[in-house]
N, C-alpha and C. Protein backbone atom coordinates (compact mmCIF):
# COMPACT_ATOMS: atom_id res chain seq x y z
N UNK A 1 34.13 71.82 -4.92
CA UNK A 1 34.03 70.98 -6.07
C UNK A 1 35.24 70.06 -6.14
N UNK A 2 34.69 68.84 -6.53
CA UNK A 2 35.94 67.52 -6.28
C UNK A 2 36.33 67.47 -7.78
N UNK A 3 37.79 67.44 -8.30
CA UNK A 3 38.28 67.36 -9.67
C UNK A 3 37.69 65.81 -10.20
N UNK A 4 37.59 65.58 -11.17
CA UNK A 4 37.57 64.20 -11.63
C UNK A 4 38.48 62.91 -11.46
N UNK A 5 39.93 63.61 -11.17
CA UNK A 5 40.16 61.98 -10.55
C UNK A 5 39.65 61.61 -9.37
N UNK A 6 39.13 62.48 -8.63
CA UNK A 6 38.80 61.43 -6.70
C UNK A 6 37.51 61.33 -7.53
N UNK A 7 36.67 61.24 -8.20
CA UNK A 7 35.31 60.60 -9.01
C UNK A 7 35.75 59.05 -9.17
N UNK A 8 36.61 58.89 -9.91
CA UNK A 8 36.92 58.00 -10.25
C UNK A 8 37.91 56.79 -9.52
N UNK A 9 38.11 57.30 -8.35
CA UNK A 9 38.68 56.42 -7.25
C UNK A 9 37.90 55.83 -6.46
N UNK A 10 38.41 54.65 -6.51
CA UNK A 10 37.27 53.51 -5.46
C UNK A 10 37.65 53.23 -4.40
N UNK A 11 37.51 53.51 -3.38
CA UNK A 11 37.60 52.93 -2.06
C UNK A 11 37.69 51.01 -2.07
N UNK A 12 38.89 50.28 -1.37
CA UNK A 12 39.15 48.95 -1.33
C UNK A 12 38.12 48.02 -1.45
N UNK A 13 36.75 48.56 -0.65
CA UNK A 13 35.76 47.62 -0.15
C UNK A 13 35.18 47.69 -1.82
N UNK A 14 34.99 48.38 -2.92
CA UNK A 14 34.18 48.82 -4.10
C UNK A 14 35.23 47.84 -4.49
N UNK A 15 36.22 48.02 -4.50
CA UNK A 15 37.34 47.00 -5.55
C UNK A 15 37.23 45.66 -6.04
N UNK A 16 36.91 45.05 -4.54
CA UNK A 16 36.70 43.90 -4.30
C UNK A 16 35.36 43.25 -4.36
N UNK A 17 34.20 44.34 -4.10
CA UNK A 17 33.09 43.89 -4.82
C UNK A 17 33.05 44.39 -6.21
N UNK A 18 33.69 44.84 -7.14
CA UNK A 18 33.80 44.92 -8.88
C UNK A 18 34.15 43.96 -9.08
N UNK A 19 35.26 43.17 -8.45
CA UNK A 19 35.78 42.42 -9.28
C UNK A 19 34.71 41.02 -8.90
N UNK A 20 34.41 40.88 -8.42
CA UNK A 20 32.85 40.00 -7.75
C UNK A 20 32.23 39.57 -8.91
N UNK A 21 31.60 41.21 -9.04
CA UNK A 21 30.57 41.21 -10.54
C UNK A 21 31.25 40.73 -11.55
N UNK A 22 32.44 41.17 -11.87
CA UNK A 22 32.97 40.02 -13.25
C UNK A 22 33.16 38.81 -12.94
N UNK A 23 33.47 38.31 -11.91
CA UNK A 23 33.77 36.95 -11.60
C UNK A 23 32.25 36.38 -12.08
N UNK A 24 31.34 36.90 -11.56
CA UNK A 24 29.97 36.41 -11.68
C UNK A 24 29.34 36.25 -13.10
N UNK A 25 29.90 37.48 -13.92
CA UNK A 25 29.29 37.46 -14.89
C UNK A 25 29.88 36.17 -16.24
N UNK A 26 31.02 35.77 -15.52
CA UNK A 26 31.92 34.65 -16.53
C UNK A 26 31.82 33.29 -15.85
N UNK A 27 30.90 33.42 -14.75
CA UNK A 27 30.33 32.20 -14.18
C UNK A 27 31.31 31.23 -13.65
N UNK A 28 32.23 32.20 -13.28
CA UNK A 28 33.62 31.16 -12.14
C UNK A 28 33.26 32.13 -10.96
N UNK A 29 32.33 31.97 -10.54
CA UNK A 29 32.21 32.41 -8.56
C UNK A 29 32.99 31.41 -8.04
N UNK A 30 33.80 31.70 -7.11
CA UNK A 30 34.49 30.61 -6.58
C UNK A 30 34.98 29.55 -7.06
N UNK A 31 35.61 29.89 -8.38
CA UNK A 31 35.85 28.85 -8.69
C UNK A 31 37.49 29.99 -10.11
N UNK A 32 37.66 30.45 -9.10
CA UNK A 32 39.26 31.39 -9.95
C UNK A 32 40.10 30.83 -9.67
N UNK A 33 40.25 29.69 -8.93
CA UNK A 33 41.52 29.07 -8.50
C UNK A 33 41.29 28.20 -9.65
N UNK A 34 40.00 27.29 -9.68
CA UNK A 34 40.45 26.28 -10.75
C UNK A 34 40.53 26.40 -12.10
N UNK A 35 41.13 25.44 -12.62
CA UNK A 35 41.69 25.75 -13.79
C UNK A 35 40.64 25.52 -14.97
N UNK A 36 40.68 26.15 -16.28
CA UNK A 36 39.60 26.01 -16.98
C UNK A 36 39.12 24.81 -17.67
N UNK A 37 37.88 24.68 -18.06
CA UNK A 37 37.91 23.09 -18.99
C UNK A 37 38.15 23.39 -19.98
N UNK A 38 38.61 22.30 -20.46
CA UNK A 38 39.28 22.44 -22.56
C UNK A 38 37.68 22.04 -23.06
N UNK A 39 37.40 22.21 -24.09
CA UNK A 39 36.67 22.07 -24.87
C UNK A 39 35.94 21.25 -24.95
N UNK A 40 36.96 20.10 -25.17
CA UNK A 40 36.33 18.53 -24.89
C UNK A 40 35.71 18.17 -23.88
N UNK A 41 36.47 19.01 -22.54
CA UNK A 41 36.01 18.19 -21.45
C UNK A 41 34.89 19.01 -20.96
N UNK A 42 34.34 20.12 -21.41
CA UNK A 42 33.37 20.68 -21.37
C UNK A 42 32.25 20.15 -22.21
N UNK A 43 32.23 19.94 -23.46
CA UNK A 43 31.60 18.70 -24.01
C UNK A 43 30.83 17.67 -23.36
N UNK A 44 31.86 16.73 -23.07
CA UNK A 44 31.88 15.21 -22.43
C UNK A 44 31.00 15.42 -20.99
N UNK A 45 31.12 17.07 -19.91
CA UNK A 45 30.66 17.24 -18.82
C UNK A 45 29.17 17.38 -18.79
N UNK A 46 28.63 17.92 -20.11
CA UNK A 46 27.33 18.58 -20.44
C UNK A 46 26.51 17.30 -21.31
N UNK A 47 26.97 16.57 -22.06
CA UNK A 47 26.76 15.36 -22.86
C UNK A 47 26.38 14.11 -21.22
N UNK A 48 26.95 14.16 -20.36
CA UNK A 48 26.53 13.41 -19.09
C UNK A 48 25.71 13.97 -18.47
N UNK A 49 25.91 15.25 -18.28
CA UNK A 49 24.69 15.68 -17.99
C UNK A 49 23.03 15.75 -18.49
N UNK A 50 23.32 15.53 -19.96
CA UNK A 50 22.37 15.31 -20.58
C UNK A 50 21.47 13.86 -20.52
N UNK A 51 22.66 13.14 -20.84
CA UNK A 51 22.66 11.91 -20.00
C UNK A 51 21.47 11.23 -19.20
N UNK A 52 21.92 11.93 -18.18
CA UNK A 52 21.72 11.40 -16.85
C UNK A 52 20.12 12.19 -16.73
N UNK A 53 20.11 13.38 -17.24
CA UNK A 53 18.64 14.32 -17.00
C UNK A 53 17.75 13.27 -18.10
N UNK A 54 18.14 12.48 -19.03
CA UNK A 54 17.04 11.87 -19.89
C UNK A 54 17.05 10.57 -19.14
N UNK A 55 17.58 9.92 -18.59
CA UNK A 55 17.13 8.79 -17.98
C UNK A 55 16.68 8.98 -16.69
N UNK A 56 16.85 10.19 -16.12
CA UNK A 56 15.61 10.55 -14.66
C UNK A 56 14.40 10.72 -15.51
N UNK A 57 14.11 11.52 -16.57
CA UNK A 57 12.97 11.78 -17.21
C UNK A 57 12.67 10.45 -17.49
N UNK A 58 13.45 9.49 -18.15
CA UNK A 58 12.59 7.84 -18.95
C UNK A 58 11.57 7.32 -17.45
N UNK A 59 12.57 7.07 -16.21
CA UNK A 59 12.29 7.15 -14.90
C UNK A 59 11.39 7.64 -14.47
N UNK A 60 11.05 8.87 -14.24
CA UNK A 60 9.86 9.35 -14.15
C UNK A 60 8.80 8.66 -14.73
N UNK A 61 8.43 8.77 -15.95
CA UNK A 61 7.64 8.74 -16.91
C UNK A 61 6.92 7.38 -16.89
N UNK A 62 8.36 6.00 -16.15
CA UNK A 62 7.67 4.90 -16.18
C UNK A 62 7.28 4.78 -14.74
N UNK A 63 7.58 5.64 -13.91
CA UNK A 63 6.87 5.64 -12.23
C UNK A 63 5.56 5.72 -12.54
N UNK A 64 5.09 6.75 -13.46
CA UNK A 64 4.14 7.74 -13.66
C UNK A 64 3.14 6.69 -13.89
N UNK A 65 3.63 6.07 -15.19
CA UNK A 65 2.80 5.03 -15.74
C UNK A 65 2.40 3.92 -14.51
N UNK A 66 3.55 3.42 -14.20
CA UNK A 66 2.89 1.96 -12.88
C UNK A 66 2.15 3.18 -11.98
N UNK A 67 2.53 4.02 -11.73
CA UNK A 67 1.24 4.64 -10.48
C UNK A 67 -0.12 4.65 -11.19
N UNK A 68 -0.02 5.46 -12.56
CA UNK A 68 -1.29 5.35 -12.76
C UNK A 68 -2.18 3.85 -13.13
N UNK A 69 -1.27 3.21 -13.83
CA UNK A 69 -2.06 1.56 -13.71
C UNK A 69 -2.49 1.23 -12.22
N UNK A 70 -2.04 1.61 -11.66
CA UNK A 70 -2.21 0.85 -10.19
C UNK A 70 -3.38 1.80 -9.69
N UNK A 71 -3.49 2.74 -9.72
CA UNK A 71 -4.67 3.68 -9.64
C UNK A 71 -5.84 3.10 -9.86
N UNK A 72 -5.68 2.78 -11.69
CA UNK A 72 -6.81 2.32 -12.34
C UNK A 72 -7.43 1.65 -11.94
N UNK A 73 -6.73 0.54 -11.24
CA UNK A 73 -6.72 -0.99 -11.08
C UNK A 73 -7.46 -0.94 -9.72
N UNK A 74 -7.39 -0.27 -8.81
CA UNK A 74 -7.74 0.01 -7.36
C UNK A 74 -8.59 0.94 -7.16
N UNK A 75 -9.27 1.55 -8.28
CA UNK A 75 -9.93 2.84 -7.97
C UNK A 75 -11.38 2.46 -8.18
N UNK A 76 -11.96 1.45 -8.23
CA UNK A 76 -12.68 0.85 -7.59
C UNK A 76 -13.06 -0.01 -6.54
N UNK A 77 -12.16 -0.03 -5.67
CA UNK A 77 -12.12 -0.84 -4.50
C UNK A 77 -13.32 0.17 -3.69
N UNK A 78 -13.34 1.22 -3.27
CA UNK A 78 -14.47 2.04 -2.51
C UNK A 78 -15.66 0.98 -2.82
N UNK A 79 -16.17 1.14 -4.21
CA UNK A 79 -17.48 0.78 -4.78
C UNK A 79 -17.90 -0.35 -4.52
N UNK A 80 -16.48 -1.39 -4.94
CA UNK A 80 -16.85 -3.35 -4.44
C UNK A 80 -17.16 -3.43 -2.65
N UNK A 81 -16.36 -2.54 -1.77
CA UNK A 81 -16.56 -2.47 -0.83
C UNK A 81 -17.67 -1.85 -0.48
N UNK A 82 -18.28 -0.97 -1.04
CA UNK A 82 -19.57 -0.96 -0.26
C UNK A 82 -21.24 -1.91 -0.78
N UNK A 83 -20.15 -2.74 -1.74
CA UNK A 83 -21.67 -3.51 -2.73
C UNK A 83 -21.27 -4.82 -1.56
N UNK A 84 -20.00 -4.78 -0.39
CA UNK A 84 -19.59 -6.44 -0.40
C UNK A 84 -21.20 -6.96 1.03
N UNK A 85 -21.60 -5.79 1.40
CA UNK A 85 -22.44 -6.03 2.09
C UNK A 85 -23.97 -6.17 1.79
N UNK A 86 -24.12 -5.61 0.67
CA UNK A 86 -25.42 -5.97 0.10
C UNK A 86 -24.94 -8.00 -0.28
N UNK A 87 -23.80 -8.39 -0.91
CA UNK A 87 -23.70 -9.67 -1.62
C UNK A 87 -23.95 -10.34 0.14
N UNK A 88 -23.52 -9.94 0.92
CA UNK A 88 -23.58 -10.63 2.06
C UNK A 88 -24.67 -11.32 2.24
N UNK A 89 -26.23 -10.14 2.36
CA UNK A 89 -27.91 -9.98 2.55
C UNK A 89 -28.06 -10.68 2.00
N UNK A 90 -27.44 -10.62 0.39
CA UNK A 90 -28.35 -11.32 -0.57
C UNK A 90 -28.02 -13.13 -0.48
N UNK A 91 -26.39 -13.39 -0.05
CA UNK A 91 -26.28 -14.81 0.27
C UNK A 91 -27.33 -15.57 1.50
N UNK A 92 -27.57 -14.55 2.00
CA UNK A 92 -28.14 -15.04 3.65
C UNK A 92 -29.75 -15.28 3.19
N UNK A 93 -29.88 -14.48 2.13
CA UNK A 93 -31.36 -15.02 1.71
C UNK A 93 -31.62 -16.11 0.52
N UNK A 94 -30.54 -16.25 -0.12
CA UNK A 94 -30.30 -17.46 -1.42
C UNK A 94 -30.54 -18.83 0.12
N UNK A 95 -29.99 -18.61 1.38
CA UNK A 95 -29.40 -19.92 2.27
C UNK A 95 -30.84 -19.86 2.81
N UNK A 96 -31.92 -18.87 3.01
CA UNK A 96 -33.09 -18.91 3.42
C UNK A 96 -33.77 -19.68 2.76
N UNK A 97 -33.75 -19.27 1.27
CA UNK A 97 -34.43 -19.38 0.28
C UNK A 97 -34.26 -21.27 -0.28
N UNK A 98 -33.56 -21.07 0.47
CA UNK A 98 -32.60 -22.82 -0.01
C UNK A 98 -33.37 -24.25 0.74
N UNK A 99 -34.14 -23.69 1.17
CA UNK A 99 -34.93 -24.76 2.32
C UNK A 99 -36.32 -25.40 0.72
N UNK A 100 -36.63 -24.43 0.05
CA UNK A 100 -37.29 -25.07 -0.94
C UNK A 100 -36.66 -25.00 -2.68
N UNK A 101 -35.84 -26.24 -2.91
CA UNK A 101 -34.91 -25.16 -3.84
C UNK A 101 -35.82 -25.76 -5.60
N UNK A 102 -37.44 -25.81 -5.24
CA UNK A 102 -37.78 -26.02 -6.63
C UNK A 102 -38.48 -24.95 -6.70
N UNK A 103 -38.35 -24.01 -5.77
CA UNK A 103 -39.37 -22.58 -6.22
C UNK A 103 -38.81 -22.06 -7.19
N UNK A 104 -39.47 -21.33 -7.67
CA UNK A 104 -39.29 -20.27 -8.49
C UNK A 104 -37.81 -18.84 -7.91
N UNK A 105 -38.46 -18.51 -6.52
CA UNK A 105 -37.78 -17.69 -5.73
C UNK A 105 -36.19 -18.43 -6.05
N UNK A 106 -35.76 -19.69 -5.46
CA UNK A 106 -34.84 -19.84 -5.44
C UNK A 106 -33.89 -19.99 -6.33
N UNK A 107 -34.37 -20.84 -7.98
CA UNK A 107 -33.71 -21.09 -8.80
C UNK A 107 -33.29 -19.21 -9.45
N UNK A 108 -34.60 -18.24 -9.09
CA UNK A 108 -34.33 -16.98 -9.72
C UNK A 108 -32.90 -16.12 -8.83
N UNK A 109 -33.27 -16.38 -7.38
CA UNK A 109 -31.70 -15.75 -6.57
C UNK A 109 -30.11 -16.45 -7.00
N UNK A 110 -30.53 -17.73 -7.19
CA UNK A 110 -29.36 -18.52 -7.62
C UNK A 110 -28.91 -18.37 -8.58
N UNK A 111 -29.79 -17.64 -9.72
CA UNK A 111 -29.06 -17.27 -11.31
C UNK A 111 -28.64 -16.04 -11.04
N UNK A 112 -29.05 -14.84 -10.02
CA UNK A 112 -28.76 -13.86 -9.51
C UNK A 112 -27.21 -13.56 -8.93
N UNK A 113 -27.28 -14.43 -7.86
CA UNK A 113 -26.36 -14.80 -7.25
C UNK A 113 -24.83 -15.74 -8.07
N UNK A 114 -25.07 -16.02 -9.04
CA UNK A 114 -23.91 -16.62 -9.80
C UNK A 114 -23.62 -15.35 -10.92
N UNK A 115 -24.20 -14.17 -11.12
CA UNK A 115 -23.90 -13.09 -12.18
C UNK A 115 -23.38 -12.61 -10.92
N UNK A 116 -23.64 -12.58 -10.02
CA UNK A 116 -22.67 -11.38 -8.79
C UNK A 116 -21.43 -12.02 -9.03
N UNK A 117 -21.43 -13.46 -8.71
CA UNK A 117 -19.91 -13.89 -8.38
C UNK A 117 -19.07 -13.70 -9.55
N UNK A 118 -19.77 -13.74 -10.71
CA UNK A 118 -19.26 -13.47 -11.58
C UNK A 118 -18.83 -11.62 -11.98
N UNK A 119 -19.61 -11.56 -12.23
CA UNK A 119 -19.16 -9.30 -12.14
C UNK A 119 -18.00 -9.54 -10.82
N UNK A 120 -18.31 -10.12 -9.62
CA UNK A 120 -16.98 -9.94 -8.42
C UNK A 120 -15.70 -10.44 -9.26
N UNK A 121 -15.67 -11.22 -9.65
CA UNK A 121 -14.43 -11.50 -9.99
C UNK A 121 -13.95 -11.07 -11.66
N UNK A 122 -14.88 -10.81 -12.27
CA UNK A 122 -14.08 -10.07 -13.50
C UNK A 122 -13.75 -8.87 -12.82
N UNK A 123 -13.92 -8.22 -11.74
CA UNK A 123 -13.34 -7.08 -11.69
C UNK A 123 -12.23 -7.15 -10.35
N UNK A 124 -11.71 -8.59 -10.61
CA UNK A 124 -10.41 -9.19 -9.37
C UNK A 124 -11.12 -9.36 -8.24
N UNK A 125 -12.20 -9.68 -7.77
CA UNK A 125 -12.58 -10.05 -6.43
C UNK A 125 -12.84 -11.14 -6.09
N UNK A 126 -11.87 -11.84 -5.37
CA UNK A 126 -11.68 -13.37 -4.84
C UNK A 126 -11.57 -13.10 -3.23
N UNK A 127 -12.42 -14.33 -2.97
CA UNK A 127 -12.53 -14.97 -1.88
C UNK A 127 -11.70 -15.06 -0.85
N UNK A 128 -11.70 -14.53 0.59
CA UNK A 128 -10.38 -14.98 1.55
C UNK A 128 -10.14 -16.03 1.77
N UNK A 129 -9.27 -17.43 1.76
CA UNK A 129 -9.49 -18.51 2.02
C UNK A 129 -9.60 -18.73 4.00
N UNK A 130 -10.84 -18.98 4.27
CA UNK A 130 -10.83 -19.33 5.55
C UNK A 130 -10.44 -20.56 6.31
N UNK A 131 -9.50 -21.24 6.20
CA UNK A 131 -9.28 -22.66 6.69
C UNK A 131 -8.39 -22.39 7.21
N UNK A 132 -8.06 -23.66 8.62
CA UNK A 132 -6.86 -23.71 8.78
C UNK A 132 -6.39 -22.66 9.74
N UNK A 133 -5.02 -22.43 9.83
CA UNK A 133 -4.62 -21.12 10.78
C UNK A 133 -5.47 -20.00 10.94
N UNK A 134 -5.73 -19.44 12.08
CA UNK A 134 -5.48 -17.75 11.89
C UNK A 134 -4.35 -17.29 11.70
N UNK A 135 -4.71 -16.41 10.70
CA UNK A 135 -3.53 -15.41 9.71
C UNK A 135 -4.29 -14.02 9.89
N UNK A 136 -3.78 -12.94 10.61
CA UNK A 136 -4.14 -11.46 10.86
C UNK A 136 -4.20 -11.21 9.82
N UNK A 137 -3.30 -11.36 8.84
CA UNK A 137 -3.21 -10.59 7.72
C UNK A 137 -4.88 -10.22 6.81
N UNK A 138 -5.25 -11.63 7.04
CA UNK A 138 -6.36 -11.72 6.16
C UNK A 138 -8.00 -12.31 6.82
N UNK A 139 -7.37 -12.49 8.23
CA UNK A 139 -8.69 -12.73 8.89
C UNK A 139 -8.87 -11.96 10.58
N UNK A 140 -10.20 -11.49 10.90
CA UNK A 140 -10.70 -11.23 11.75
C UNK A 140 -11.03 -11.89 13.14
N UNK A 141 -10.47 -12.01 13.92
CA UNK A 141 -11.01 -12.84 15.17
C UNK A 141 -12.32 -12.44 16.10
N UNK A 142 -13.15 -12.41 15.35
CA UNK A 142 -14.52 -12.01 16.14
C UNK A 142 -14.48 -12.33 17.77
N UNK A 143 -14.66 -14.02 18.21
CA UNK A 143 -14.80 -14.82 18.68
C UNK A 143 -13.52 -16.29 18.91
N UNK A 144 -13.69 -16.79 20.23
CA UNK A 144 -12.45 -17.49 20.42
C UNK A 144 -13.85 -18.68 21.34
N UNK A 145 -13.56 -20.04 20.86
CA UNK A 145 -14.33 -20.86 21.78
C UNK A 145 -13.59 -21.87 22.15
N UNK A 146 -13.54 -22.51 22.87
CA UNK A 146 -12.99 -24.31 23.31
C UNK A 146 -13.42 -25.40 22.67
N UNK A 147 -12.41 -26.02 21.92
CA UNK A 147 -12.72 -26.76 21.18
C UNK A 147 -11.84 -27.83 21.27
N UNK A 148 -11.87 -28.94 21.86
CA UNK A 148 -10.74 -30.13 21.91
C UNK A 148 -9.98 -30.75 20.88
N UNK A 149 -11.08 -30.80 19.58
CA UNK A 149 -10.84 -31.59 18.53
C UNK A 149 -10.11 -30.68 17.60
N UNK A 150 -9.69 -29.18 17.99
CA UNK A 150 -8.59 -28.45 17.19
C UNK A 150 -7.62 -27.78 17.82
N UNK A 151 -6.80 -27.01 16.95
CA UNK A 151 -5.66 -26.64 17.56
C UNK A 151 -5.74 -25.63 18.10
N UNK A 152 -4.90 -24.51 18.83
CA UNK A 152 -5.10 -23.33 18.86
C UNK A 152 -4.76 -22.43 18.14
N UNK A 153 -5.87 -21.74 17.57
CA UNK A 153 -5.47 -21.10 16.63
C UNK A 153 -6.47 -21.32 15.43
N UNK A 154 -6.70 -22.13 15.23
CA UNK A 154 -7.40 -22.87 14.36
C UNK A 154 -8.66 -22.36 14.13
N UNK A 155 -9.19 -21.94 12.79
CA UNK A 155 -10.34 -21.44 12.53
C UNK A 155 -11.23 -22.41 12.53
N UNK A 156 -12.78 -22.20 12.96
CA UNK A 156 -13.63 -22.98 13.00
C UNK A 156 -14.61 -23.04 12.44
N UNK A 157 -14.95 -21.57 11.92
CA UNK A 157 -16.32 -21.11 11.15
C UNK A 157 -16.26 -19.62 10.74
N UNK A 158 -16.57 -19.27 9.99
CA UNK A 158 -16.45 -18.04 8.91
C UNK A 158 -18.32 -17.09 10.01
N UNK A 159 -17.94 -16.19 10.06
CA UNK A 159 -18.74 -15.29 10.32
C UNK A 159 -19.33 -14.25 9.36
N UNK A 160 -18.33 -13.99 8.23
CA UNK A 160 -18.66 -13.13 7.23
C UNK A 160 -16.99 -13.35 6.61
N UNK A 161 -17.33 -13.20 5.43
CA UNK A 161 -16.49 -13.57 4.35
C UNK A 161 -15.47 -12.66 4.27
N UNK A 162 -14.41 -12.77 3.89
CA UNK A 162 -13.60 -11.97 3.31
C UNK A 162 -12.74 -11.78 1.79
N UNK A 163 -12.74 -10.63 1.40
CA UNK A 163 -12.50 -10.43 -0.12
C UNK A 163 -11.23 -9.94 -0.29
N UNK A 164 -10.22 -10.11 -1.16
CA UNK A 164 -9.57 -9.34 -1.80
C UNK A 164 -9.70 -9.11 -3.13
N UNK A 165 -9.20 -7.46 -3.42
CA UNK A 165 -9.13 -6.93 -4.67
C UNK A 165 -7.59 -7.38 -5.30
N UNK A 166 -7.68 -8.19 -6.09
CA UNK A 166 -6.36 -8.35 -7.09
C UNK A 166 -5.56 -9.26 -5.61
N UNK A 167 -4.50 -8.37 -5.25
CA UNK A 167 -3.50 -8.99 -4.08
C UNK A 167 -3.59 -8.26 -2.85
N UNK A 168 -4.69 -6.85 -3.05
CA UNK A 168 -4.49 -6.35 -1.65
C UNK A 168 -6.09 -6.91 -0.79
N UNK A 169 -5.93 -6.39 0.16
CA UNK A 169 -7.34 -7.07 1.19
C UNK A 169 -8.13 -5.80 1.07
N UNK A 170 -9.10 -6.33 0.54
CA UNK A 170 -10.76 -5.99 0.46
C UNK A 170 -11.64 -5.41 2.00
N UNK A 171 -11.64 -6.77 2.49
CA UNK A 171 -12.43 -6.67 3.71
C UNK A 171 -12.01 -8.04 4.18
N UNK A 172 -11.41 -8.20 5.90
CA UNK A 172 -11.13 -9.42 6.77
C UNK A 172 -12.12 -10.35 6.44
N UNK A 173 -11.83 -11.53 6.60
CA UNK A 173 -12.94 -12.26 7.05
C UNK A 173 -12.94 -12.45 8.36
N UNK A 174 -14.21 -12.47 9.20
CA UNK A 174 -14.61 -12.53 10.14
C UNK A 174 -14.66 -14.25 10.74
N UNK A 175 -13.89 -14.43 11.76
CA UNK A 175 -13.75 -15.84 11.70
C UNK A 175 -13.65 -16.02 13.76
N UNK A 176 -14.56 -17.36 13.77
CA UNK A 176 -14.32 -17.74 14.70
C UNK A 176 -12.72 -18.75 15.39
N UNK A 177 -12.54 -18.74 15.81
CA UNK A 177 -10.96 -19.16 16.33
C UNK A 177 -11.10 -20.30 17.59
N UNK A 178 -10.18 -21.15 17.53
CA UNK A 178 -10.07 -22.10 18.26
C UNK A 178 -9.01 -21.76 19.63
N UNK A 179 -9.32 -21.93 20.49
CA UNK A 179 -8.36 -21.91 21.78
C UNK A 179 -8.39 -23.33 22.74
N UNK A 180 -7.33 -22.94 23.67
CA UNK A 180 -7.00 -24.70 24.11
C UNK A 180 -8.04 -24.82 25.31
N UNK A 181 -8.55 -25.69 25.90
CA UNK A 181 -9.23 -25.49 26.76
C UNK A 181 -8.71 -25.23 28.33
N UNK A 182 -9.30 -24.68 29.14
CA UNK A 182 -8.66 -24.08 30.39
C UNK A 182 -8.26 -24.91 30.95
N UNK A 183 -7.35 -25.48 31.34
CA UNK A 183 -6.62 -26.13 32.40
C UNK A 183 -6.63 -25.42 33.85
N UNK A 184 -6.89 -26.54 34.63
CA UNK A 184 -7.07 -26.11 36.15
C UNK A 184 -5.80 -25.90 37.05
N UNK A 185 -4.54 -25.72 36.70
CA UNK A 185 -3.30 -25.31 37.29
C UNK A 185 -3.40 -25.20 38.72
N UNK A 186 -4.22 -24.34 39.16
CA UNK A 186 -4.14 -24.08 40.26
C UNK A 186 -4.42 -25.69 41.58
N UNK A 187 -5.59 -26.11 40.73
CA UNK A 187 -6.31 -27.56 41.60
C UNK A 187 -4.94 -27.90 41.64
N UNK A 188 -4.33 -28.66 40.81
CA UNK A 188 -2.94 -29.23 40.83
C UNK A 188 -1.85 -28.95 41.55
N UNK A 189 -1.35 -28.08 41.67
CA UNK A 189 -0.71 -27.39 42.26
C UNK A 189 -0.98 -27.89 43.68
N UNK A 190 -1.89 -27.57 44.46
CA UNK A 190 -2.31 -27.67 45.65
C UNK A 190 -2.29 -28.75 45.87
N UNK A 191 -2.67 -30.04 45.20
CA UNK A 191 -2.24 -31.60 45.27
C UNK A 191 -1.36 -32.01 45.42
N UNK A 192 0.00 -31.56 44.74
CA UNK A 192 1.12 -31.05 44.75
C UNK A 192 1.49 -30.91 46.00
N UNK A 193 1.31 -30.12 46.35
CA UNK A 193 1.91 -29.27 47.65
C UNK A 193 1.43 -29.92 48.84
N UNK A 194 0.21 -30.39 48.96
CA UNK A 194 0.06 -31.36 49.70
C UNK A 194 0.15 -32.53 50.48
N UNK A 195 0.33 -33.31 49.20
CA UNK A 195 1.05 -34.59 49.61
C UNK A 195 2.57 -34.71 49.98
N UNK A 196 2.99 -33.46 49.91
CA UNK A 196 4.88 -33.50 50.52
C UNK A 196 4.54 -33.54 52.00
């Protein structure tokens, strides 16, 4: 039987983890060297902190908001995109239909056809402008032909239209493209080389 003082004796390694647990429990872990804050400056440390946690929250809150507007705003793009090919059919038959334009048929697609363009664009859907350069951004190069009387590069004819929603792209337009015409380099050359 061991008397009560060796009960109560701690071996070095116990010492040093006791005094651990109080360090821990007064919330200076590693931190007994430094010196304490006064009052104030404990204050002033927690008041910035407060700070700073309500303007990440304002922050948040207005991310939150532009994401979800922008959501709103775009979360019909699926739907215009899959109606942009029916408006396609239906132009190709208004241009059929256009060969007699006192029928009945035609004046009825044409009042048809001006409520589409209209519903397209109250809900931001405008036209790609096809003229002029090819621009990747917003047009498709189906096709490339020889054409003297333009540049290279130069669009020549629309194949199928292209849309954007608001500022982003809808669907390319499909566009034929101008290139320079082939030059015979080689014939030349040999003429060239010839006559030396």
């Amino acid at each position: 039987m061991q008397n009560q003082d060796d009960d109560h004796e701690l071996a070095p390694e116990e010492v040093e983890v006791a005094e651990a647990d109080v360090s821990a429990e007064t919330g200076e872990v590693g931190e007994a060297a430094a010196e304490p804050l006064t009052p104030e400056a404990e204050i002033a440390k927690w008041k910035e902190a407060a700070i700073r946690t309500a303007a990440d929250l304002e922050n948040y809150r207005k991310r939150m908001a532009r994401e979800r507007a922008e959501d709103l705003r775009f979360a019909k793009s699926g739907l215009l995109e899959e109606l942009l090919p029916v408006v396609d059919n239906f132009a190709m038959g208004l241009q059929m239909a256009e060969q007699d334009q006192e029928s009945m048929i035609y004046k009825g697609m044409a009042m048809v056809k001006g409520q589409l363009d209209d519903f397209l664009a109250s809900q931001g859907v405008r036209e790609v402008a096809a003229e002029g350069v090819f621009d990747p951004n917003f047009h498709e190069a189906v096709a490339e032909e020889e054409n003297a009387g333009a540049e290279e590069g130069e669009i020549l004819f629309v194949k199928r239209k292209g849309y954007l929603l608001h500022d982003r792209l809808l669907r390319a337009a499909a566009v034929v493209v101008a290139k320079s015409p082939a030059i015979e380099e080689e014939s030349g050359e040999e003429t060239e080389g010839g006559s030396e």
